[in-house]
Protein backbone atom coordinates (compact mmCIF):
# COMPACT_ATOMS: atom_id res chain seq x y z
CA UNK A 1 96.96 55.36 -19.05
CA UNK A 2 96.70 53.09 -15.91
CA UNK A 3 95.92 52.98 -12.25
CA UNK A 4 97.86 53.65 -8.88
CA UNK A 5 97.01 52.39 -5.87
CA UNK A 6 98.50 54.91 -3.47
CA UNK A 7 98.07 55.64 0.66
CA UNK A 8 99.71 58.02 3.34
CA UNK A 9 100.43 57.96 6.63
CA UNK A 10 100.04 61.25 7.83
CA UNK A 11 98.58 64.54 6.51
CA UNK A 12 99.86 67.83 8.43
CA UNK A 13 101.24 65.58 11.17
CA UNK A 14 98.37 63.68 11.80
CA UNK A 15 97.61 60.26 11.32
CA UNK A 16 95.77 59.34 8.17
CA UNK A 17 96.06 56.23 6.58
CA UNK A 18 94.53 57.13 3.28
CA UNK A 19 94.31 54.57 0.99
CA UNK A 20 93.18 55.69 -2.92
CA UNK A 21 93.05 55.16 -6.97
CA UNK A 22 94.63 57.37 -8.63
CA UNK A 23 93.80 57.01 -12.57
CA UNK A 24 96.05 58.56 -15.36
CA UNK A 25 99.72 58.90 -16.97
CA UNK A 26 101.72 55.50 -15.08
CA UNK A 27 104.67 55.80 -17.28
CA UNK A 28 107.68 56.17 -15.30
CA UNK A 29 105.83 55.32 -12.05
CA UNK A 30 106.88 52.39 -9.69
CA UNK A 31 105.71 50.92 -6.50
CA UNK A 32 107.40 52.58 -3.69
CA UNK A 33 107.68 56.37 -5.33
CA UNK A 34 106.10 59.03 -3.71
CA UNK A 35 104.24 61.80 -5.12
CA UNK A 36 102.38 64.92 -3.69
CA UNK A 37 98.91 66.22 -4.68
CA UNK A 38 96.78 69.49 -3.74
CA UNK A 39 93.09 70.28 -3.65
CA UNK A 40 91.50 70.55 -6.90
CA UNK A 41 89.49 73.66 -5.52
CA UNK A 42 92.14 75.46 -3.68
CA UNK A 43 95.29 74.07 -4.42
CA UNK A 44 96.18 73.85 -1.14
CA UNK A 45 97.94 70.76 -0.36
CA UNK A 46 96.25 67.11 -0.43
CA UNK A 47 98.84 65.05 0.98
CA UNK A 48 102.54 63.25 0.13
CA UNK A 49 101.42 59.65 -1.16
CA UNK A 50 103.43 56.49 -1.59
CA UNK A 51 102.63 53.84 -4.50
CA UNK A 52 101.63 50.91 -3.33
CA UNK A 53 100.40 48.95 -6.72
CA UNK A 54 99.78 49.77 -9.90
CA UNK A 55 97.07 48.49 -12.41
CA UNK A 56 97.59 48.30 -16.37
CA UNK A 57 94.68 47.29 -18.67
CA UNK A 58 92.54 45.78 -15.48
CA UNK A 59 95.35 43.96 -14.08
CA UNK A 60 98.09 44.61 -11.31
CA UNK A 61 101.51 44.94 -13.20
CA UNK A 62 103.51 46.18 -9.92
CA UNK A 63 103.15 46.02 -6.26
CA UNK A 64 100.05 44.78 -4.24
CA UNK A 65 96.69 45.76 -2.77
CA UNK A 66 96.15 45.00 0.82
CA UNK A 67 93.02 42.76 1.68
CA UNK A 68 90.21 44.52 3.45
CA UNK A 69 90.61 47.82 1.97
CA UNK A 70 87.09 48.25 1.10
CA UNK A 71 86.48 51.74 -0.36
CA UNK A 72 88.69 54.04 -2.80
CA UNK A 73 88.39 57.67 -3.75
CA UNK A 74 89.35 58.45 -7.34
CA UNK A 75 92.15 61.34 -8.41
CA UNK A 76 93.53 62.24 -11.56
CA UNK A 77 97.28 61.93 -11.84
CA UNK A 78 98.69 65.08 -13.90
C-alpha cells in the first residue's frame, strides 16, 4: 500500500491540469508511468494520468511534489 501523486494535461482534448492522490497497490509503479482511470459511477473514462511522486509509509520514496499545489482529490488505485 502507498500513495501516487499523479496529474494530466488534458482530458478529451482539453486542457486540465489535474493534479491528485491516488492511494493503493504502488508495487511496480514508478514516477513517470502513466495510467488511465474511469468514473466510479459510469465507467466512463476519467482521464490518462502521469506519476509524478510517490509516497511509502508517509514519506516520498520517488519523484517530487510541486510547491503550491494546494488541494488533492483522493482515488483508489485497482
Amino acid at each position: 500500500m502507498g500513495t501516487i501523486v499523479a496529474s494530466r494535461t488534458r482530458v478529451s482534448g482539453v486542457e486540465d491540469p489535474a493534479v491528485r492522490i491516488f492511494t493503493g497497490n504502488v508495487s511496480g509503479r514508478d514516477v513517470g508511468d502513466t495510467f488511465d482511470t474511469v468514473h466510479r459511477d459510469n465507467g466512463q473514462p476519467c482521464g490518462h494520468w502521469t506519476i509524478q511522486a510517490i509516497i511509502t509509509n508517509g514519506r516520498i520514496t520517488a519523484g517530487t511534489i510541486n510547491e503550491g499545489i494546494a488541494t488533492y482529490c483522493v482515488n483508489d488505485l485497482g
